[in-house]
Protein backbone atom coordinates (compact mmCIF):
# COMPACT_ATOMS: atom_id res chain seq x y z
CA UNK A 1 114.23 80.96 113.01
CA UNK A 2 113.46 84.22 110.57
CA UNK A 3 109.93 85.52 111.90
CA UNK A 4 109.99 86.29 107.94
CA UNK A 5 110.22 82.62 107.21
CA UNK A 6 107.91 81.10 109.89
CA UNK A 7 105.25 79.08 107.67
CA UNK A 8 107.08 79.10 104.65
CA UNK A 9 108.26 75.53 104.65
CA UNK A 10 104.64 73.79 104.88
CA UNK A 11 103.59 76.12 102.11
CA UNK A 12 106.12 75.01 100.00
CA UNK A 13 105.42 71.72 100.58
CA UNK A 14 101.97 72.31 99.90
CA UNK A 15 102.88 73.82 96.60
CA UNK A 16 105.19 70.89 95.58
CA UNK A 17 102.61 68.56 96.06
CA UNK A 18 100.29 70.12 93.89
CA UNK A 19 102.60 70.99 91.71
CA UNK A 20 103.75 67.22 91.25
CA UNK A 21 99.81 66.56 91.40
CA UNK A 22 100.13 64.56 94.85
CA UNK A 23 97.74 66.95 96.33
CA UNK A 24 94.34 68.39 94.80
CA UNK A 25 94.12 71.67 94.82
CA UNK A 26 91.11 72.63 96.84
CA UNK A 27 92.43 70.55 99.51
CA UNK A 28 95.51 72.42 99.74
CA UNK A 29 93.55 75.58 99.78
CA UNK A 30 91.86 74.07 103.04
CA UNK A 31 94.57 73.37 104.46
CA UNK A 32 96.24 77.03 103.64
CA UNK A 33 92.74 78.20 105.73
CA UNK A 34 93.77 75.67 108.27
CA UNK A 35 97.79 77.02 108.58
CA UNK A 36 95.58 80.79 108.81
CA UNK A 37 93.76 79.50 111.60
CA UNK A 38 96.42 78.06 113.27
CA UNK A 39 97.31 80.28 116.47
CA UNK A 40 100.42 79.08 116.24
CA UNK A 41 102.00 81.35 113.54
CA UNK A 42 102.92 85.20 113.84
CA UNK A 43 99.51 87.28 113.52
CA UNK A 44 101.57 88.98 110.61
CA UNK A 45 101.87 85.86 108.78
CA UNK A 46 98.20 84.80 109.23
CA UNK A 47 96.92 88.04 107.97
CA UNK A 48 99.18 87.56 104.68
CA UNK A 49 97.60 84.31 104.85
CA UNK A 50 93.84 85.73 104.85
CA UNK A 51 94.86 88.61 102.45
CA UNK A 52 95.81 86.53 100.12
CA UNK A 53 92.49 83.84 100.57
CA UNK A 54 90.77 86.42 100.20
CA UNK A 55 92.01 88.12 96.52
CA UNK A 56 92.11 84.40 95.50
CA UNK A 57 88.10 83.89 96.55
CA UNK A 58 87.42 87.29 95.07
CA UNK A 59 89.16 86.74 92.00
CA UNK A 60 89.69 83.49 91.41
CA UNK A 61 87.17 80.86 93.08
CA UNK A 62 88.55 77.65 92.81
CA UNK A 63 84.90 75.64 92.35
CA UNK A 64 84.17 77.36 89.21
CA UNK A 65 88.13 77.05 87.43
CA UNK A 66 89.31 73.93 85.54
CA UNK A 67 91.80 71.97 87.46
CA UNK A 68 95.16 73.15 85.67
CA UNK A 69 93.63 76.93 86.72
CA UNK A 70 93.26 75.17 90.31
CA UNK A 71 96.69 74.01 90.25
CA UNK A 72 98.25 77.77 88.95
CA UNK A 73 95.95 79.86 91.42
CA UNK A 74 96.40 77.93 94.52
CA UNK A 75 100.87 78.26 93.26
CA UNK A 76 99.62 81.98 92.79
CA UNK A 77 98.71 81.80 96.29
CA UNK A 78 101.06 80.31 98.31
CA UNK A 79 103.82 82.44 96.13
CA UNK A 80 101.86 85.87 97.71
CA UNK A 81 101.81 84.16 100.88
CA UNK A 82 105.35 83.48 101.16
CA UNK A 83 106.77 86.85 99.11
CA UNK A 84 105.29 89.36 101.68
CA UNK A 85 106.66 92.07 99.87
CA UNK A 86 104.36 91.32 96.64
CA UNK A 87 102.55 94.16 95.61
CA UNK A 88 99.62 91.76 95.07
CA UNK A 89 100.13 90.89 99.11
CA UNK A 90 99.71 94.09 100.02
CA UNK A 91 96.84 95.45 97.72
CA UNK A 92 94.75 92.21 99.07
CA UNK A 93 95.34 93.51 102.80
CA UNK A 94 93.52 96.72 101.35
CA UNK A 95 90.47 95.11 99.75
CA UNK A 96 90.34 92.60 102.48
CA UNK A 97 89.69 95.15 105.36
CA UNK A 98 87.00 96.66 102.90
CA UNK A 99 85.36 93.65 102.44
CA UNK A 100 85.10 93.40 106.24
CA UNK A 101 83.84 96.30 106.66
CA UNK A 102 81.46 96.08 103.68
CA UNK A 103 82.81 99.00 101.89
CA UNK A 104 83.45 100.14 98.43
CA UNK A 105 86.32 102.66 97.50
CA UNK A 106 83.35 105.20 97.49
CA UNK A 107 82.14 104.00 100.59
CA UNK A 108 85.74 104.23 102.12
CA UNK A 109 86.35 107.95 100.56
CA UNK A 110 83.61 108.82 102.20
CA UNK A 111 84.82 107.30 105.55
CA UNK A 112 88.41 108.83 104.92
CA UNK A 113 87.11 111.94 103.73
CA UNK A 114 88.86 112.04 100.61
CA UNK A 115 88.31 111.80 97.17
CA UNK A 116 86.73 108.77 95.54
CA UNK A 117 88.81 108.91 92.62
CA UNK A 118 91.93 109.07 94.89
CA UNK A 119 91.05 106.11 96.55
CA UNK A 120 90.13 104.13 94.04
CA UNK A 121 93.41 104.25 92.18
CA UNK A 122 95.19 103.23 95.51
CA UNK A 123 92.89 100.13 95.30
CA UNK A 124 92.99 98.54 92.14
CA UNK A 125 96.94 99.65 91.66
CA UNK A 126 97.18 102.49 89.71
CA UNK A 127 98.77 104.42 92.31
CA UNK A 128 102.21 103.72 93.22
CA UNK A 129 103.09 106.26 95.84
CA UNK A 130 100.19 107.99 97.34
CA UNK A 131 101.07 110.80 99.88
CA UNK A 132 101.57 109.87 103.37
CA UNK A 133 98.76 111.46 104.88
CA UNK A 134 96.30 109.56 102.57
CA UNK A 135 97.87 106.07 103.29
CA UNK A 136 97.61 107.05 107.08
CA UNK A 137 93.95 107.82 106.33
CA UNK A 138 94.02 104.36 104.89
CA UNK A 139 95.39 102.76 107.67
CA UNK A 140 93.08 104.48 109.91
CA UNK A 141 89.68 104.26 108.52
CA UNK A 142 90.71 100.26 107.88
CA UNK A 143 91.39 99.78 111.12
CA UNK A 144 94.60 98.05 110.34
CA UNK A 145 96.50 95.63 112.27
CA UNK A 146 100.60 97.80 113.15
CA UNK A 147 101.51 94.48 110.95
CA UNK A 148 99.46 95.19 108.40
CA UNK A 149 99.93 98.65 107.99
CA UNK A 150 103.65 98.30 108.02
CA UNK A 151 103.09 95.75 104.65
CA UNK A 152 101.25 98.99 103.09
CA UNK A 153 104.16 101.09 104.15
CA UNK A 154 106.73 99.22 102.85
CA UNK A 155 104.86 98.46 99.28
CA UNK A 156 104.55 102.15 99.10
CA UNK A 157 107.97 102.96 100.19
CA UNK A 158 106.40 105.06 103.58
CA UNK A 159 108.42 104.85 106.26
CA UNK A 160 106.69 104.31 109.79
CA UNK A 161 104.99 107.12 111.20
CA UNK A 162 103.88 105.79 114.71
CA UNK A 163 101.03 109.27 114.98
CA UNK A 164 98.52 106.48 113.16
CA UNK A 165 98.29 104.50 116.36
């Protein structure tokens, strides 16, 4: 099978039962965290998996929506799980590894030694093609997984450049 498609067919199951309402949907989120966990999938996969729990926790928690937000969130989700190439997937890689880390975009300027405005339009989107030294200063002060920075590359349209590793 497609490394690309590995996991995509119990996520789409997922999303069909909650879809059809067969399923609520905080426990399909659990068990989303549980396919994550799962050592069985490609580390590439899982990390789209925790990129994209984690833009859904940051901005939209599922305790505090009403249940046809649950229902359209937890689609959202699985949808940027299995559609690596959304820009959403790829963004969420970014502010995941700064969440780790605890950092802001000021806080990872600083670290990059850039500037903070710079950085902060990368983040939230407003950049769409930043200049291949400042994504590899991206990649580097993130500590990025080769996986992960290849998803950043190819949302930017950056081809590899192997001197980040």
């Amino acid at each position: 099978m497609d490394p690309s498609h590995v996991g995509r067919l119990p996520l789409l199951t997922l999303k069909h039962k909650v879809t059809m309402g067969k399923l609520e949907p905080v426990a399909a989120y659990q068990e989303i965290e549980a396919i994550g966990n799962d050592s069985g999938y490609p580390n590439e996969f899982r990390a789209r998996v925790f990129a994209a729990l984690a833009r859904l926790d940051e901005y939209q928690p599922l305790s505090t929506a009403e249940p046809k937000l649950q229902v359209k969130a937890v689609r959202n989700l699985i949808d940027r799980i299995v559609d690596p190439a959304s820009p959403l997937g790829a963004l969420a890689i970014v502010k995941l590894a700064m969440k780790r880390q605890g950092l802001n975009s000021a806080g990872l300027a600083d670290k990059m030694h850039c500037d903070r405005t710079t950085v902060y339009r990368i983040v939230d989107g407003t950049t769409k093609h930043p200049r291949v030294a400042i994504l590899n200063a991206f990649i580097k002060a993130l500590d990025l997984l080769p996986e992960q920075a290849e998803v950043l590359r190819e949302h930017f349209s950056i081809q590899n450049n192997s001197a980040v590793f």
